[in-house]
C-alpha atoms as a PDB file:
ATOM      1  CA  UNK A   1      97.269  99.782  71.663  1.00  0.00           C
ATOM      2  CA  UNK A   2      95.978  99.396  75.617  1.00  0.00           C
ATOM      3  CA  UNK A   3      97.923  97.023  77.261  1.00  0.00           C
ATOM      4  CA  UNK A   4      97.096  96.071  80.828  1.00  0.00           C
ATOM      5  CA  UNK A   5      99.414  94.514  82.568  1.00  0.00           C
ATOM      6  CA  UNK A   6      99.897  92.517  86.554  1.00  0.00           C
ATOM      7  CA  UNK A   7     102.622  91.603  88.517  1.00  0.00           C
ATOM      8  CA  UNK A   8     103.658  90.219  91.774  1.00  0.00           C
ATOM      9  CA  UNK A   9     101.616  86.685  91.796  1.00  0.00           C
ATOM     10  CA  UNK A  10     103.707  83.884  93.352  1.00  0.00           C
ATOM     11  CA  UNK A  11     103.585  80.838  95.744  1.00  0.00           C
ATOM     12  CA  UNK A  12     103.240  81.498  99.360  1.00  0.00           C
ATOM     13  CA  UNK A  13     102.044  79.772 102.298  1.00  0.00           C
ATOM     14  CA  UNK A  14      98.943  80.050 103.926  1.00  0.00           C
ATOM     15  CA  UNK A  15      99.004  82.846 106.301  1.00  0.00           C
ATOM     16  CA  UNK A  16     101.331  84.959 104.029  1.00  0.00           C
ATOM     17  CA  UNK A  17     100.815  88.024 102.183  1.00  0.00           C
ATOM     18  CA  UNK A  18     101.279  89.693  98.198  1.00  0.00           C
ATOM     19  CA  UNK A  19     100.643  92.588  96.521  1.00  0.00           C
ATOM     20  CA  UNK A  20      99.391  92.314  93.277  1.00  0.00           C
ATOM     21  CA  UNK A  21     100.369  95.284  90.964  1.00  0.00           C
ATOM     22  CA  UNK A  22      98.356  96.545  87.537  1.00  0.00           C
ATOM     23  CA  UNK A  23      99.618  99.117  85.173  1.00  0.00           C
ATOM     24  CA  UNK A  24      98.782  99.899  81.634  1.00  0.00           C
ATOM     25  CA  UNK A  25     100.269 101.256  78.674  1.00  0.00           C
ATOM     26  CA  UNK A  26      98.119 103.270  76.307  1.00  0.00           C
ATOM     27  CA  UNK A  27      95.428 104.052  79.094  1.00  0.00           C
ATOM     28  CA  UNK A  28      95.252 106.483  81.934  1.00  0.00           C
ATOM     29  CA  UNK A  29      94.295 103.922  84.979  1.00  0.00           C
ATOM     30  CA  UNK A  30      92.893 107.095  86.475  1.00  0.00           C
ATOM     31  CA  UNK A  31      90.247 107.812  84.600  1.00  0.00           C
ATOM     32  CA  UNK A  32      88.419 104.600  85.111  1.00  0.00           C
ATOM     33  CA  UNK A  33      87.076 102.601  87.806  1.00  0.00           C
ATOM     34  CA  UNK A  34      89.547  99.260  88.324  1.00  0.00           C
ATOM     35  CA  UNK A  35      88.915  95.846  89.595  1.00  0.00           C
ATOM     36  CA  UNK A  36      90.932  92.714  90.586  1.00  0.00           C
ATOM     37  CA  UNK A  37      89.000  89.352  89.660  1.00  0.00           C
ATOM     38  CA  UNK A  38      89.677  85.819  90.299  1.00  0.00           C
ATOM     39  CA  UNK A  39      89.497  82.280  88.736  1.00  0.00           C
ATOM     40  CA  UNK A  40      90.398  78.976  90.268  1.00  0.00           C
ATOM     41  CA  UNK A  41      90.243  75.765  87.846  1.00  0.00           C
ATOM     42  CA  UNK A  42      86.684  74.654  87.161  1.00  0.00           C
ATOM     43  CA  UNK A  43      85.050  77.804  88.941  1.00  0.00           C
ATOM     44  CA  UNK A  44      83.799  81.022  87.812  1.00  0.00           C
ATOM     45  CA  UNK A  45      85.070  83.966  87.772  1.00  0.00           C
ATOM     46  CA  UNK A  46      84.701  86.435  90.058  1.00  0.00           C
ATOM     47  CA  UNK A  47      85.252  90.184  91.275  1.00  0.00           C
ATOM     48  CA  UNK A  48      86.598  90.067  94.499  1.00  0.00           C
ATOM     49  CA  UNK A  49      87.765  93.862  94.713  1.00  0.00           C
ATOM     50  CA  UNK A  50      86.856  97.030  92.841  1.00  0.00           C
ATOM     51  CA  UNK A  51      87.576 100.767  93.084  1.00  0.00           C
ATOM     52  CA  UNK A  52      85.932 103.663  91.397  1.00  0.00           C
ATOM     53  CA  UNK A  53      87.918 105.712  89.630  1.00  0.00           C
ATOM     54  CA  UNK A  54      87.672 108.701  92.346  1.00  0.00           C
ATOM     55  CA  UNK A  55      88.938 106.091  94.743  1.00  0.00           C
ATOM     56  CA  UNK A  56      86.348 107.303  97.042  1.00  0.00           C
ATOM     57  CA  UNK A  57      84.489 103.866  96.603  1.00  0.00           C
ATOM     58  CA  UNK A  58      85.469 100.612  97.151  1.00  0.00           C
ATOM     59  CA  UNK A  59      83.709  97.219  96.964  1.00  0.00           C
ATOM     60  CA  UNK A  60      85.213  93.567  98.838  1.00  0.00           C
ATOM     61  CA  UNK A  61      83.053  90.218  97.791  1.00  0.00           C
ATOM     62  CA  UNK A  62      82.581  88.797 100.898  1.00  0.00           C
ATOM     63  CA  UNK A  63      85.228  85.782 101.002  1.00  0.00           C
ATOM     64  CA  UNK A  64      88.361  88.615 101.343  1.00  0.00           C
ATOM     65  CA  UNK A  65      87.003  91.372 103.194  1.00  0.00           C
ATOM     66  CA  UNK A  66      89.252  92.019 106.089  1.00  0.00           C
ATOM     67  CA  UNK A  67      91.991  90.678 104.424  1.00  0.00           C
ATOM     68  CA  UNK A  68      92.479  91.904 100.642  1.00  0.00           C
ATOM     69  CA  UNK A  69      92.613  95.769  99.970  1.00  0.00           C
ATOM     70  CA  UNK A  70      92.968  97.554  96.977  1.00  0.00           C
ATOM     71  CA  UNK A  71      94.527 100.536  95.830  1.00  0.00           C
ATOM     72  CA  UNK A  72      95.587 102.984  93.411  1.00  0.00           C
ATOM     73  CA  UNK A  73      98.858 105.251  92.870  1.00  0.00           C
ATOM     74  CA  UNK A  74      97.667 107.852  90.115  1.00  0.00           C
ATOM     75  CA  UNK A  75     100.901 109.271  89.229  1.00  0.00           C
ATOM     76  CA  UNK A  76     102.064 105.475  89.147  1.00  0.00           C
ATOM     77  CA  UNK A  77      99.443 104.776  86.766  1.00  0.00           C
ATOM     78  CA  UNK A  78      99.294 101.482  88.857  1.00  0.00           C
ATOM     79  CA  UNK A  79      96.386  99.390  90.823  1.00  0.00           C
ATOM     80  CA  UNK A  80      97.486  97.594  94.285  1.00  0.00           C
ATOM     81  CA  UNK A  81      95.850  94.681  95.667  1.00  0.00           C
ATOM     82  CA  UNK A  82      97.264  93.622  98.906  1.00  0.00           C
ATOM     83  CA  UNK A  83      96.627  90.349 100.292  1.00  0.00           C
ATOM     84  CA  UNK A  84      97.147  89.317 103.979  1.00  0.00           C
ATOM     85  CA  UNK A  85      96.088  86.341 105.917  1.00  0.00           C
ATOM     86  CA  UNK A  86      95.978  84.159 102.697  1.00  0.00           C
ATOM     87  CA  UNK A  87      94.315  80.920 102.671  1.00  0.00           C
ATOM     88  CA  UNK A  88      94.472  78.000 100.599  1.00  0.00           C
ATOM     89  CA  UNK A  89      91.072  78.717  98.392  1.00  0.00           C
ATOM     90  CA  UNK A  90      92.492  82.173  97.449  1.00  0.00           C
ATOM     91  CA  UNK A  91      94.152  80.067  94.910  1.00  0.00           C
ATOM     92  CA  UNK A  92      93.434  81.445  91.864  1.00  0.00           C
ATOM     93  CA  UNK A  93      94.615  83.267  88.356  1.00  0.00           C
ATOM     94  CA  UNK A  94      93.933  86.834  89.110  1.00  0.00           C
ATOM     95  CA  UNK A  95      93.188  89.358  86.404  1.00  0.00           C
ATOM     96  CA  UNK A  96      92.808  93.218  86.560  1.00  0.00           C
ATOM     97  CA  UNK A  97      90.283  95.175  84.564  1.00  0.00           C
ATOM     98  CA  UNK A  98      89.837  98.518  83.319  1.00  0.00           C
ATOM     99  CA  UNK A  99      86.347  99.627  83.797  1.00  0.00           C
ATOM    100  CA  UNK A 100      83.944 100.025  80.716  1.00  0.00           C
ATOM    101  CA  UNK A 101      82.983 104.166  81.303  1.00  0.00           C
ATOM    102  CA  UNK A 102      85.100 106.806  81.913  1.00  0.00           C
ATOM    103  CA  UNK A 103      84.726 107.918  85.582  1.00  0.00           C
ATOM    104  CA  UNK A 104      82.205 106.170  85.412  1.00  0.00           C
ATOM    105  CA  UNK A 105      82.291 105.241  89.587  1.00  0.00           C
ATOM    106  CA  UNK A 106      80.811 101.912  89.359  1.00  0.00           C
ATOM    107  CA  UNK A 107      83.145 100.173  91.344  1.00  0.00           C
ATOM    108  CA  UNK A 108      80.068  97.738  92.674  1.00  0.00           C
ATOM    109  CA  UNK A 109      78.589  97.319  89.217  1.00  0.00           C
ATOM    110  CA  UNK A 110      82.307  96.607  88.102  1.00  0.00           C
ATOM    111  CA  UNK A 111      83.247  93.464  90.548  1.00  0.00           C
ATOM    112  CA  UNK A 112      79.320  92.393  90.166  1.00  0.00           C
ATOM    113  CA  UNK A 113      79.158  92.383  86.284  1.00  0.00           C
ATOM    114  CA  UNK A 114      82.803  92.184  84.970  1.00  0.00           C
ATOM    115  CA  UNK A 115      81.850  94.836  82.118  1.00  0.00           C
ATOM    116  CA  UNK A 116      85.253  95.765  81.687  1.00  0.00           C
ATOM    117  CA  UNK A 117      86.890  97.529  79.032  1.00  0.00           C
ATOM    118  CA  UNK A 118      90.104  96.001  79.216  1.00  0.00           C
ATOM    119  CA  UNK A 119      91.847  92.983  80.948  1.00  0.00           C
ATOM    120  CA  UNK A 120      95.007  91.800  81.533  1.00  0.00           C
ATOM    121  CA  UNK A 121      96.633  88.375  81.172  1.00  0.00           C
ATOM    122  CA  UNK A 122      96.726  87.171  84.393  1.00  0.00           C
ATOM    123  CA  UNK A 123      99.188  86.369  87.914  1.00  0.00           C
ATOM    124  CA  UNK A 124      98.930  83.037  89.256  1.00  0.00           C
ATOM    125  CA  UNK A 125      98.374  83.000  93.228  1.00  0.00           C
ATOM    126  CA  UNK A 126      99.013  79.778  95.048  1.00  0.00           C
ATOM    127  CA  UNK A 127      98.756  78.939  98.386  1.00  0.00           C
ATOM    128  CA  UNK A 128      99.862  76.471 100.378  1.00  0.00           C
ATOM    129  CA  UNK A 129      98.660  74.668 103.165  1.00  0.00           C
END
C-alpha cells in the first residue's frame, strides 16, 4: 500500500522560511515526476511547484517564483520544498503528489492538471502578518 507522506508545515511569520518534506512508503519517489500543491479555505487548488522525475525540469506558478524551490534527494526517497520570503496569502494546506506516469517528465502538465497518482494528507502553512 503507497503511502505518501509531508512534513515540516507550521506557523511562521511573514518574512520567514520552511521546508516542506514528502516521502513515501511503497513507491520509489524517483521514478515519477513530483509536485507540491496548495489550498487555502474557499479557493482552489493549485500546483504551485513541480519537478520531473529526471529533476532536469522544474515548473514555479507565478505567485512563488523567486521564493519557493523544490527539490528531490533520491537516495532519501524524499521531495523538498523550500519556502523563503513567506507572505501572508501563502497560507494554505499543502499537499504533495506523485505523478500519474512513470518518468513520465511532465512536471508542467503535473502542477497545470493535478493528474496525480498519489497524494498525501496534507501540512498546514500559516503565516502571519
Amino acid at each position: 500500500q503507497v503511502q505518501v507522506v509531508e512534513s515540516g508545515g507550521g506557523l511562521v511569520q511573514a518574512g520567514g522560511s520552511l521546508r516542506l518534506s514528502c516521502t513515501a512508503s511503497g513507491l520509489t519517489l524517483r521514478d515519477y515526476d513530483m509536485g507540491w500543491f496548495r489550498q487555502a479555505p474557499g479557493k482552489d487548488r493549485e500546483g504551485i511547484s513541480c519537478i520531473s522525475w529526471s529533476g532536469g525540469t522544474t515548473y514555479q506558478t507565478n505567485a512563488v517564483k523567486g521564493r519557493f524551490t523544490i527539490s528531490r534527494d533520491n537516495a532519501k526517497n524524499t521531495v523538498y520544498l523550500q519556502m523563503n520570503s513567506l507572505k501572508p496569502e501563502d497560507t494554505a494546506m499543502y499537499y504533495c503528489a506523485a505523478g500519474a506516469y512513470w518518468h513520465g517528465d511532465y512536471a508542467n502538465m503535473l502542477c497545470r492538471t493535478g493528474e496525480a497518482r498519489h497524494w498525501g494528507q496534507g501540512t498546514q502553512v500559516t503565516v502571519s502578518s
